[in-house]
Structure formats: C-alpha cells, structure tokens
C-alpha atoms as a PDB file:
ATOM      1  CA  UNK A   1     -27.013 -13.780  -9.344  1.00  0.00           C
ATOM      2  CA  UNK A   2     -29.271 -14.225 -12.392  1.00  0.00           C
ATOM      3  CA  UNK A   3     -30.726 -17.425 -13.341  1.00  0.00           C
ATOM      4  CA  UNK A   4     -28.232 -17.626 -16.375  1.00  0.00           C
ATOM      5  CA  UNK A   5     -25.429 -17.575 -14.036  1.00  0.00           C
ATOM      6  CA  UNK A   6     -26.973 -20.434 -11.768  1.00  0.00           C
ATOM      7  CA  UNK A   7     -27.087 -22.436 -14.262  1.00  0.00           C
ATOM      8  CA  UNK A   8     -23.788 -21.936 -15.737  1.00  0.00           C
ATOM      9  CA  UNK A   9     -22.308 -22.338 -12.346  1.00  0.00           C
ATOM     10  CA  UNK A  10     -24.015 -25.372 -11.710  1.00  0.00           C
ATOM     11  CA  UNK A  11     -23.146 -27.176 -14.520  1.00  0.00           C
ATOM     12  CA  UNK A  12     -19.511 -26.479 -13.674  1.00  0.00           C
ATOM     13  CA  UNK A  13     -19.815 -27.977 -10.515  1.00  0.00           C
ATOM     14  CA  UNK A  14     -21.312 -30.870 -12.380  1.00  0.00           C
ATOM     15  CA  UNK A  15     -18.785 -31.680 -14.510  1.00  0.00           C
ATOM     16  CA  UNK A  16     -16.173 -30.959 -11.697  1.00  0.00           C
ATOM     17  CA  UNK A  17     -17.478 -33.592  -9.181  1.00  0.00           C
ATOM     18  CA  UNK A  18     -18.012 -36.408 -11.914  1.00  0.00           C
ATOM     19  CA  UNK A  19     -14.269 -36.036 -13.130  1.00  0.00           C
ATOM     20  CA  UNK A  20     -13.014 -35.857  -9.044  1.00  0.00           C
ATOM     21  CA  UNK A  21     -15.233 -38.869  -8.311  1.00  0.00           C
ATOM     22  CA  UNK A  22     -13.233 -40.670 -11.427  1.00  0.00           C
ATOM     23  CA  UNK A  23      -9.483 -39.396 -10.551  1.00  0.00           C
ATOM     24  CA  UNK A  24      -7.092 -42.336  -8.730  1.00  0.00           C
ATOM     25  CA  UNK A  25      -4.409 -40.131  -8.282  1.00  0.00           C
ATOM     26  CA  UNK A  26      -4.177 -38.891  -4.458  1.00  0.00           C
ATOM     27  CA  UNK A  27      -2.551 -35.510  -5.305  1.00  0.00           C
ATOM     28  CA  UNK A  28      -4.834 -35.079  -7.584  1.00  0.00           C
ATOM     29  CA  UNK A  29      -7.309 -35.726  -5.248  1.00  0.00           C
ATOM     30  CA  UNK A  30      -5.565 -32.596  -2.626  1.00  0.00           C
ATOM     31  CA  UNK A  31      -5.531 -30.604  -5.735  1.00  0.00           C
ATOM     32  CA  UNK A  32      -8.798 -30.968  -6.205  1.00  0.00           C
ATOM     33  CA  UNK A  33     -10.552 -30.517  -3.121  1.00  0.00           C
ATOM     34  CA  UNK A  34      -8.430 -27.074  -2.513  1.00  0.00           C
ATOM     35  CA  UNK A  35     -10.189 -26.203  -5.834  1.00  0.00           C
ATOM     36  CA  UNK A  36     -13.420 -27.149  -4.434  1.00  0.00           C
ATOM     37  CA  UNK A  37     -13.259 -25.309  -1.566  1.00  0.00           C
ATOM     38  CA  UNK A  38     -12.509 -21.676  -3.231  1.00  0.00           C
ATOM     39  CA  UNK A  39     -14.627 -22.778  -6.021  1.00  0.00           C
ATOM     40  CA  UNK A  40     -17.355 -22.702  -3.311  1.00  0.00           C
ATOM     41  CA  UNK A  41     -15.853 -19.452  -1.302  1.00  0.00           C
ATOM     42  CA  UNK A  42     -16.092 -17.156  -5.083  1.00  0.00           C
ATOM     43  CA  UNK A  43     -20.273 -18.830  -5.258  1.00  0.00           C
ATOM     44  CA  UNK A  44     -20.943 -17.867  -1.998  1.00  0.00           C
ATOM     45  CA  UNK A  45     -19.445 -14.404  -2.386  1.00  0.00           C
ATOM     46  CA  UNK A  46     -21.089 -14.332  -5.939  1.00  0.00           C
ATOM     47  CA  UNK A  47     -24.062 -15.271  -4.153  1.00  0.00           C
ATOM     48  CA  UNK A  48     -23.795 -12.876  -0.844  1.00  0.00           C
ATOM     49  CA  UNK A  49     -22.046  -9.819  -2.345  1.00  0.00           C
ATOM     50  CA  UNK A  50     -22.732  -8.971  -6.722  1.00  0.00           C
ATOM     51  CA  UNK A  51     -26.613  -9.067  -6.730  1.00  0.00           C
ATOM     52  CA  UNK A  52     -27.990  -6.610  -9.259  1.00  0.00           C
ATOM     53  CA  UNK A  53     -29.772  -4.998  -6.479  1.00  0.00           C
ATOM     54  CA  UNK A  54     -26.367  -4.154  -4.204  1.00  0.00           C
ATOM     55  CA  UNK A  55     -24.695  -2.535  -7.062  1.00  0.00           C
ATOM     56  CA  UNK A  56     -27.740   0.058  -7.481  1.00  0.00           C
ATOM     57  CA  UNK A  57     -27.892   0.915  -4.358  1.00  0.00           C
ATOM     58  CA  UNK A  58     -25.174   2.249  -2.669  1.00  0.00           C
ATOM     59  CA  UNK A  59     -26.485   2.191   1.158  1.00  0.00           C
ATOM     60  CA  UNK A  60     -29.239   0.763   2.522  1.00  0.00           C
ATOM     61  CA  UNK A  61     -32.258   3.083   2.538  1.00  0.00           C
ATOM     62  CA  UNK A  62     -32.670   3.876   6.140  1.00  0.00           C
ATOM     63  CA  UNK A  63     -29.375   5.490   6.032  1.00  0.00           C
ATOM     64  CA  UNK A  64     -28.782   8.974   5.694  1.00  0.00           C
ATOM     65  CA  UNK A  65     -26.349  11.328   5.111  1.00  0.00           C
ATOM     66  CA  UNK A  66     -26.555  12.851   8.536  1.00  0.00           C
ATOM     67  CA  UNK A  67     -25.406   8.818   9.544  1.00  0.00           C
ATOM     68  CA  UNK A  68     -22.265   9.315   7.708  1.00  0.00           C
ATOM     69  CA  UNK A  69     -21.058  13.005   9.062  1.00  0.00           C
ATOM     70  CA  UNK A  70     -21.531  14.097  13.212  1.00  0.00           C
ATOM     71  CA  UNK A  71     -25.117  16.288  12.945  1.00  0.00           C
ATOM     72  CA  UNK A  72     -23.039  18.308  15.380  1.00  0.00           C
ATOM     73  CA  UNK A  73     -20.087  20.588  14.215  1.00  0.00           C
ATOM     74  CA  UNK A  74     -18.255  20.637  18.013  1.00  0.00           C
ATOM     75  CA  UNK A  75     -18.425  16.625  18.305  1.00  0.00           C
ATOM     76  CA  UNK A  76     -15.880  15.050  17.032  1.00  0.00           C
ATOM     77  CA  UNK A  77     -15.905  12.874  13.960  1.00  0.00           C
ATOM     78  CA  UNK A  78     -17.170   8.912  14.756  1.00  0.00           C
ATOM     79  CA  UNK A  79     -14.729   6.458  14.611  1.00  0.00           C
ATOM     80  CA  UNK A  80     -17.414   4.200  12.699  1.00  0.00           C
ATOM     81  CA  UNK A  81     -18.292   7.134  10.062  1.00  0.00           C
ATOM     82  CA  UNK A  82     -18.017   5.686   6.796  1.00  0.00           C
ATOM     83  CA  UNK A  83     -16.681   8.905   5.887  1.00  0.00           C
ATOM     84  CA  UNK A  84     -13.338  10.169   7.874  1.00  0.00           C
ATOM     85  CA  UNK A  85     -11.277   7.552   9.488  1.00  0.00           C
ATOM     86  CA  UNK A  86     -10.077   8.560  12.770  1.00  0.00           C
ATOM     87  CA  UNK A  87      -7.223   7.477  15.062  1.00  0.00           C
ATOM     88  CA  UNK A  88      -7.052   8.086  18.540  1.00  0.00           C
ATOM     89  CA  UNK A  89      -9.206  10.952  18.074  1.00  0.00           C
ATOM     90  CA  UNK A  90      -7.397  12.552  15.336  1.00  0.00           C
ATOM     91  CA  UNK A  91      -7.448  12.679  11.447  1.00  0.00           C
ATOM     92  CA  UNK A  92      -4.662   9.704  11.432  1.00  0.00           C
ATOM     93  CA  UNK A  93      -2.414  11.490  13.135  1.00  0.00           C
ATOM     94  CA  UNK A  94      -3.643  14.939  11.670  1.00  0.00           C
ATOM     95  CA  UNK A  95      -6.248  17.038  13.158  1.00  0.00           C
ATOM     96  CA  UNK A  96      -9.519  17.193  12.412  1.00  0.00           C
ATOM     97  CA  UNK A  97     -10.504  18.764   9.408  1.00  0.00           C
ATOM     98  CA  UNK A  98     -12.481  22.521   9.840  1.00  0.00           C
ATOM     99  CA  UNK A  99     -15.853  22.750  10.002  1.00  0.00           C
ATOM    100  CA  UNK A 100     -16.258  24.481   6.879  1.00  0.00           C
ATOM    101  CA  UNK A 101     -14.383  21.802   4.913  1.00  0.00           C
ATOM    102  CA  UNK A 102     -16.600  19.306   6.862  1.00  0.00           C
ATOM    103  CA  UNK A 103     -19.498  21.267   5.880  1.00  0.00           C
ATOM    104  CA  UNK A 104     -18.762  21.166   2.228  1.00  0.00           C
ATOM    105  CA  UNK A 105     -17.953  17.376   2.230  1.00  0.00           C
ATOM    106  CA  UNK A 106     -21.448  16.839   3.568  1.00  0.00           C
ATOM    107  CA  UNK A 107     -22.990  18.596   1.065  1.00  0.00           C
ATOM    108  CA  UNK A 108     -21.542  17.137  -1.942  1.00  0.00           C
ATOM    109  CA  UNK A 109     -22.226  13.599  -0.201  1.00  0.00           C
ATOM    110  CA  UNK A 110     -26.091  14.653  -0.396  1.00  0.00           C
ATOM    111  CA  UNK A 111     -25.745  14.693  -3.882  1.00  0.00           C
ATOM    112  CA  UNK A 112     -23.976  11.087  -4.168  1.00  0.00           C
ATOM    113  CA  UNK A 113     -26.520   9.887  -1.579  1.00  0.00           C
ATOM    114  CA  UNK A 114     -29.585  11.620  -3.673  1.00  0.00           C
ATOM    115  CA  UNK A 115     -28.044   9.984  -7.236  1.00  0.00           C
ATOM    116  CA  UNK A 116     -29.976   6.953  -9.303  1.00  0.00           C
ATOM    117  CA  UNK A 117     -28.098   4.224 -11.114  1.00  0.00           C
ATOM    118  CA  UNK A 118     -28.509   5.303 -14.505  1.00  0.00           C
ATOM    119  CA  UNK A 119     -29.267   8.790 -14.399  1.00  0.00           C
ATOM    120  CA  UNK A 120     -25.886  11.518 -15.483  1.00  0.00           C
ATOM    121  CA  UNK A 121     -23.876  12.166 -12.508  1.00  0.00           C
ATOM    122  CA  UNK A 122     -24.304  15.217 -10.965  1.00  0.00           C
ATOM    123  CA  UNK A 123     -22.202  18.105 -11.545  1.00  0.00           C
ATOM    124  CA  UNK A 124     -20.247  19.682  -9.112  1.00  0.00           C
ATOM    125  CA  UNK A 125     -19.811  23.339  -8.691  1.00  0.00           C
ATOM    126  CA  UNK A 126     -16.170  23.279  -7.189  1.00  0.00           C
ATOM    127  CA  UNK A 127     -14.961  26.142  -5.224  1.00  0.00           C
ATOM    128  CA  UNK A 128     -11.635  28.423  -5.868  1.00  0.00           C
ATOM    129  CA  UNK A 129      -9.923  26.468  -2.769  1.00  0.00           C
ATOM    130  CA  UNK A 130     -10.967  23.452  -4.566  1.00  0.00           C
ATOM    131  CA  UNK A 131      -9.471  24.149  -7.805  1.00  0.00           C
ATOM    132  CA  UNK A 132      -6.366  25.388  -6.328  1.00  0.00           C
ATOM    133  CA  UNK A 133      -5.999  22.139  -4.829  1.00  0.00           C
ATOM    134  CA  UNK A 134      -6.147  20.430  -7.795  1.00  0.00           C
ATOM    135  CA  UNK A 135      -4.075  22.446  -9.815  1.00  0.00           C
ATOM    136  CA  UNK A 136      -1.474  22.164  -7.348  1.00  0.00           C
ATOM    137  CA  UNK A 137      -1.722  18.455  -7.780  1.00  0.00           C
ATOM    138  CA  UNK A 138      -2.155  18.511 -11.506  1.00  0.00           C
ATOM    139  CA  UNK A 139       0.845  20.097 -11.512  1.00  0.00           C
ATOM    140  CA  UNK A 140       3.254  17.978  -9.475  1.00  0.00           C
ATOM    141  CA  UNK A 141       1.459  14.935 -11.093  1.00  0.00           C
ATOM    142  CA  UNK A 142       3.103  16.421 -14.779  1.00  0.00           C
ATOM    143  CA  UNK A 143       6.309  17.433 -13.606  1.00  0.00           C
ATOM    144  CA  UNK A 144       7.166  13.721 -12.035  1.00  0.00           C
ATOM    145  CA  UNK A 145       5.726  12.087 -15.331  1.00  0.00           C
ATOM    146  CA  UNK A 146       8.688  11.809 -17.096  1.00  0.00           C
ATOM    147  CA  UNK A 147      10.420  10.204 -14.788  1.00  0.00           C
ATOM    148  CA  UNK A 148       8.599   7.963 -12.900  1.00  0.00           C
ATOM    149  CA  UNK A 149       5.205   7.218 -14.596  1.00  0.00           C
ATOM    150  CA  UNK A 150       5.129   4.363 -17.041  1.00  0.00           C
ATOM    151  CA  UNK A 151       4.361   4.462 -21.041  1.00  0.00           C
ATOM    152  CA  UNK A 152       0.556   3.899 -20.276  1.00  0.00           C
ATOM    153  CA  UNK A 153      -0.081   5.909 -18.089  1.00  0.00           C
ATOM    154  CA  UNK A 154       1.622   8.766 -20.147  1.00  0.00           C
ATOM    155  CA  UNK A 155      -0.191   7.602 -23.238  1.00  0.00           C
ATOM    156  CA  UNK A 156      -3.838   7.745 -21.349  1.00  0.00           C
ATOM    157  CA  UNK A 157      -2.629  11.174 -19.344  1.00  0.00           C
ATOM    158  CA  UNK A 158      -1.775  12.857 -22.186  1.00  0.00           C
ATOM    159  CA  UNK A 159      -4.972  11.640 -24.146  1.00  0.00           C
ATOM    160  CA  UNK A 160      -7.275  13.196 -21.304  1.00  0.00           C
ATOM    161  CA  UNK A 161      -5.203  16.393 -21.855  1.00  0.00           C
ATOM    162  CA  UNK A 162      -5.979  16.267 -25.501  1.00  0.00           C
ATOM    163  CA  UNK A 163      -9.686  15.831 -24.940  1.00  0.00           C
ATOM    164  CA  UNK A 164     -10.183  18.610 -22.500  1.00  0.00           C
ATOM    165  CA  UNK A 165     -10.995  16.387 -19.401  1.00  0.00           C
ATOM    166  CA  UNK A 166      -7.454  17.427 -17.574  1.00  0.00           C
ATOM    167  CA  UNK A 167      -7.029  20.824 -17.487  1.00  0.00           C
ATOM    168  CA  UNK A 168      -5.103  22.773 -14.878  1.00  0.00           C
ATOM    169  CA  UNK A 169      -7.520  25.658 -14.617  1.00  0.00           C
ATOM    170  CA  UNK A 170     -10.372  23.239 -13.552  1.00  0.00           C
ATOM    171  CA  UNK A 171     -11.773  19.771 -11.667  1.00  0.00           C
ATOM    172  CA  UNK A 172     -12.541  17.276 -14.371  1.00  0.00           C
ATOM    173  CA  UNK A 173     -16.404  16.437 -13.798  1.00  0.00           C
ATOM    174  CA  UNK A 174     -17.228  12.585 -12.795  1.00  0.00           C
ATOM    175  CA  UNK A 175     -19.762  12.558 -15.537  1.00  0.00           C
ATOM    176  CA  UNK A 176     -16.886  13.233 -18.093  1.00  0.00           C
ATOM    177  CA  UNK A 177     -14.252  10.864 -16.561  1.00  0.00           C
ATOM    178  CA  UNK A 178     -17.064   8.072 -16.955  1.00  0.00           C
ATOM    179  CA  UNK A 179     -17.701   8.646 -20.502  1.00  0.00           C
ATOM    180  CA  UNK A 180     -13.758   8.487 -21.116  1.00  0.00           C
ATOM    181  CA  UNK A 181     -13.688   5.455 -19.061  1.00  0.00           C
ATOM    182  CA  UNK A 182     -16.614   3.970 -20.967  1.00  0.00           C
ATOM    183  CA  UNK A 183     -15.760   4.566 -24.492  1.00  0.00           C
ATOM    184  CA  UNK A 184     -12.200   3.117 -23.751  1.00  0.00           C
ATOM    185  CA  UNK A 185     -12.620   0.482 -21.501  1.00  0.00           C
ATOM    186  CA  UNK A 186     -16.329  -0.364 -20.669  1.00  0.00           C
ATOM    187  CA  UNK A 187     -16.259   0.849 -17.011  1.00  0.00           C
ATOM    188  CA  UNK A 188     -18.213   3.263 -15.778  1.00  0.00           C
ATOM    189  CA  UNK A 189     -18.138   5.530 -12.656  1.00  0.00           C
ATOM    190  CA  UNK A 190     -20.604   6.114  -9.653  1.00  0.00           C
ATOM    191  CA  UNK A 191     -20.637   8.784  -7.218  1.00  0.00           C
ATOM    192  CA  UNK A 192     -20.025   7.903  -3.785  1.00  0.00           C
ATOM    193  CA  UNK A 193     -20.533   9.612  -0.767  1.00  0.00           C
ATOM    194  CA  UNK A 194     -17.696   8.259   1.262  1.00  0.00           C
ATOM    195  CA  UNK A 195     -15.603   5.293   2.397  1.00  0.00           C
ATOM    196  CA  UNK A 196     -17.222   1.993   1.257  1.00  0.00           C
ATOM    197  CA  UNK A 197     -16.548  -1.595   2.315  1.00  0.00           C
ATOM    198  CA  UNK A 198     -14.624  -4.142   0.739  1.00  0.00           C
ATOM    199  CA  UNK A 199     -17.480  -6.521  -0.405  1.00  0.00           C
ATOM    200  CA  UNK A 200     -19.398  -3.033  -1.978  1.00  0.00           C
ATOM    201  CA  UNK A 201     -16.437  -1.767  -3.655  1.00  0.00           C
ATOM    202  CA  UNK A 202     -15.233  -5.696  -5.331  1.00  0.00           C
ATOM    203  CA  UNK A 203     -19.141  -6.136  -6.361  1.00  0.00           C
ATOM    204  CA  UNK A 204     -19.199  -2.839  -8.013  1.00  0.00           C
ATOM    205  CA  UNK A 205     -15.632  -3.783 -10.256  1.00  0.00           C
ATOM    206  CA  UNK A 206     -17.750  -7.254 -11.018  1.00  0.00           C
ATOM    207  CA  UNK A 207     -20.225  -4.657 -12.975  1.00  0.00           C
ATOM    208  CA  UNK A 208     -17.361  -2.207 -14.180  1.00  0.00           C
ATOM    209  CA  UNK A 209     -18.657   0.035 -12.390  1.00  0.00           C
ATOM    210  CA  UNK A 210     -15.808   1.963 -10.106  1.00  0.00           C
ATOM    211  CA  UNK A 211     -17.271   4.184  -7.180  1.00  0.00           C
ATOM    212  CA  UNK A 212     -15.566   7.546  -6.433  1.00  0.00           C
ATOM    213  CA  UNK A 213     -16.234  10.643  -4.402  1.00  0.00           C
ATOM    214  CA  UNK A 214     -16.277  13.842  -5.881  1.00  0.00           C
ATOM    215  CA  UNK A 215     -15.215  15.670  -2.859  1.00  0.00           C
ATOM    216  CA  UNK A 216     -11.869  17.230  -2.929  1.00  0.00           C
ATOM    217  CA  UNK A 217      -8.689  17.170   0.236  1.00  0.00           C
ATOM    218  CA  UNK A 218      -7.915  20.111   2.072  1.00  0.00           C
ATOM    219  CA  UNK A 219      -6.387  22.623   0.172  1.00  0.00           C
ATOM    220  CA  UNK A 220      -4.057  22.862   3.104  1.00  0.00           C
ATOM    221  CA  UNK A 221      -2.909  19.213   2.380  1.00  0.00           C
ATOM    222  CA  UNK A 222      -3.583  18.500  -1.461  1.00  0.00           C
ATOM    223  CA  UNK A 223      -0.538  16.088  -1.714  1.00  0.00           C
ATOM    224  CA  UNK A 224      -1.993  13.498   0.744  1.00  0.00           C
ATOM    225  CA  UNK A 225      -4.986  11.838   2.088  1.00  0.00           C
ATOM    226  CA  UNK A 226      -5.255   9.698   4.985  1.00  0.00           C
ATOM    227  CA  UNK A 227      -7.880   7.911   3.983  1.00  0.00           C
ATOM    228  CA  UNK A 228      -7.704   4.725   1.453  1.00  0.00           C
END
C-alpha cells in the first residue's frame, strides 16, 4: 500500500471514529462498530495481500516450475501441486492426464514462470491437438449463443470475431486478448502457470490485472475442466 493510500485511509478512519464517538443512538452505535470491524478486515487485507510487489511477482522466487509438476513422469500428480487438483488419487474423478499432455503443460508453465510484469506476453506455438480442441469449443460456444448467452456477451463475442482475435482455425494469443481487454476496459492479462490462491488472484483484479494460463484441456475432454 503506497503512502497515498495510507493516508487516505487514515483520514477515513479519522473522521469515522470522531462522528461514532458523537452518535447517542445505540443502533447506531451496532451499526457502526460492524462497520468498523470490516472496515478494518478490507485494511488489513489491503495491507497483507495488494502490495505492488505481490502483483509482479507471481511466486515467490525459490519456487520453480519443477515445484508445481511431479519431476517424475510415473509418480503421480501431488495433491498440493498448484497445478492439477487431485481427488483420491485421480483427476477429480477422471484419470490422470498422459504424460505427454503433462509434458506440454510443463513447458508452457516455464514460459509463464520465466515472464516479467511489463514485458509482451509470450506467444504460444499451439499444437494441431490444441487447436482442434479449441475449435471444437469455439464451435459449440456459437451454436448455443443464440439461445442462451445474453446481449453483452453477444455484442463483445461478435466484436472479437470482427477483429480477428476469435477465429475457429486458431488459439487467440494472450498478448492479443490483453490488448482487447485493455483498450475496452482497462484490464490487462498475465500469464500464469497454474492454479493460484484466492488472496493472489483478488490482489491481481485490485490492479486490473486478470491472471490466466495459456495451456489448453485435453483434446480428449475439451468441453470440461475439473479444475476452477
């Protein structure tokens, strides 16, 4: 939290207590200290969690990729991985994904683990498999439009289609979905290497700033993911 923001904050909290110190009223009085207390709860997380220096980084340094995928292909995948969720031993009920797929996923999370904050987000070279996934997707995602998606959605769909960023022949590039996303609504994208927690993923949407992988599902499964 800058200095700015201190401030600011503090000044609140000024005004606050010298108008609760004044109030008579005893609901007022509940009213108020419920305020106070999640008035306190958002500074600390403020505080704790939205620091400049937590949004550009995405991990700490120590970790490395090999911390987030098994450095051995006949292991199975840890239940603390940041990057596949499992259940029991399986894929949430599925099985484990191959090792090839595995094997690619790693590789493109190099690339989100190697990226700066502020430098253009890698491109991804994505594989026929990949792209077949996708268009199968793209596809299904059109035909239920009509019916089901509403008016913005269709509006913001249809302008992507317009400006060559969803195509079914290809994977839109992160790069490109953050410059749509910037010149329309101010956020930005960031390359992620897998599953994130809760307090990195609500400081990053304090920035705009919305973290995605650019790994693709299973082209044996492209209608669902287990993961969240």
């Amino acid at each position: 939290m800058n200095s700015k923001m201190y401030l600011k904050v503090r000044e609140r909290l000024s005004h606050f207590l010298n108008f609760y110190s004044e109030t008579k009223s005893i609901r007022l009085h509940i009213h108020f200290l419920i305020y106070f207390i999640f008035f306190f709860y958002f500074f600390y997380i403020c505080i704790s969690g939205c620091s400049d220096d937590k949004i550009q980084i995405q991990m700490n340094g120590d970790v490395t990729v090999d911390d987030v995928f098994d450095k051995s292909d006949d292991d199975e995948i840890s239940p603390e991985s940041h990057e596949t969720p499992i259940e029991n031993g399986k894929f949430f009920g599925l099985e484990p994904p191959t090792k090839k797929y595995r094997a690619r996923r790693k590789e493109i999370a190099e690339i989100a683990f190697a990226y700066k904050y502020g430098d253009p987000i890698p491109h991804i070279e994505y594989t026929e498999d990949e792209n077949k996934t996708w268009r199968a997707v793209f596809n299904t995602v059109k035909d239920l439009i009509p019916k089901h998606a509403c008016i913005e959605y269709r509006r913001v769909f249809a302008k992507l289609e317009e400006e060559g960023i969803f195509r079914e022949d290809r994977l839109p590039q992160l790069e490109e979905m953050s410059s749509f996303l910037r010149r329309n609504t101010g956020f930005t994208l960031r390359p992620a290497a897998g599953l994130l927690t809760a307090r990195d993923f609500l400081a990053s949407l304090a920035f705009r700033i919305f973290q995605s992988t650019q790994y693709v599902r299973h082209v044996n499964t492209p209608y669902h993911t287990p993961e969240p």
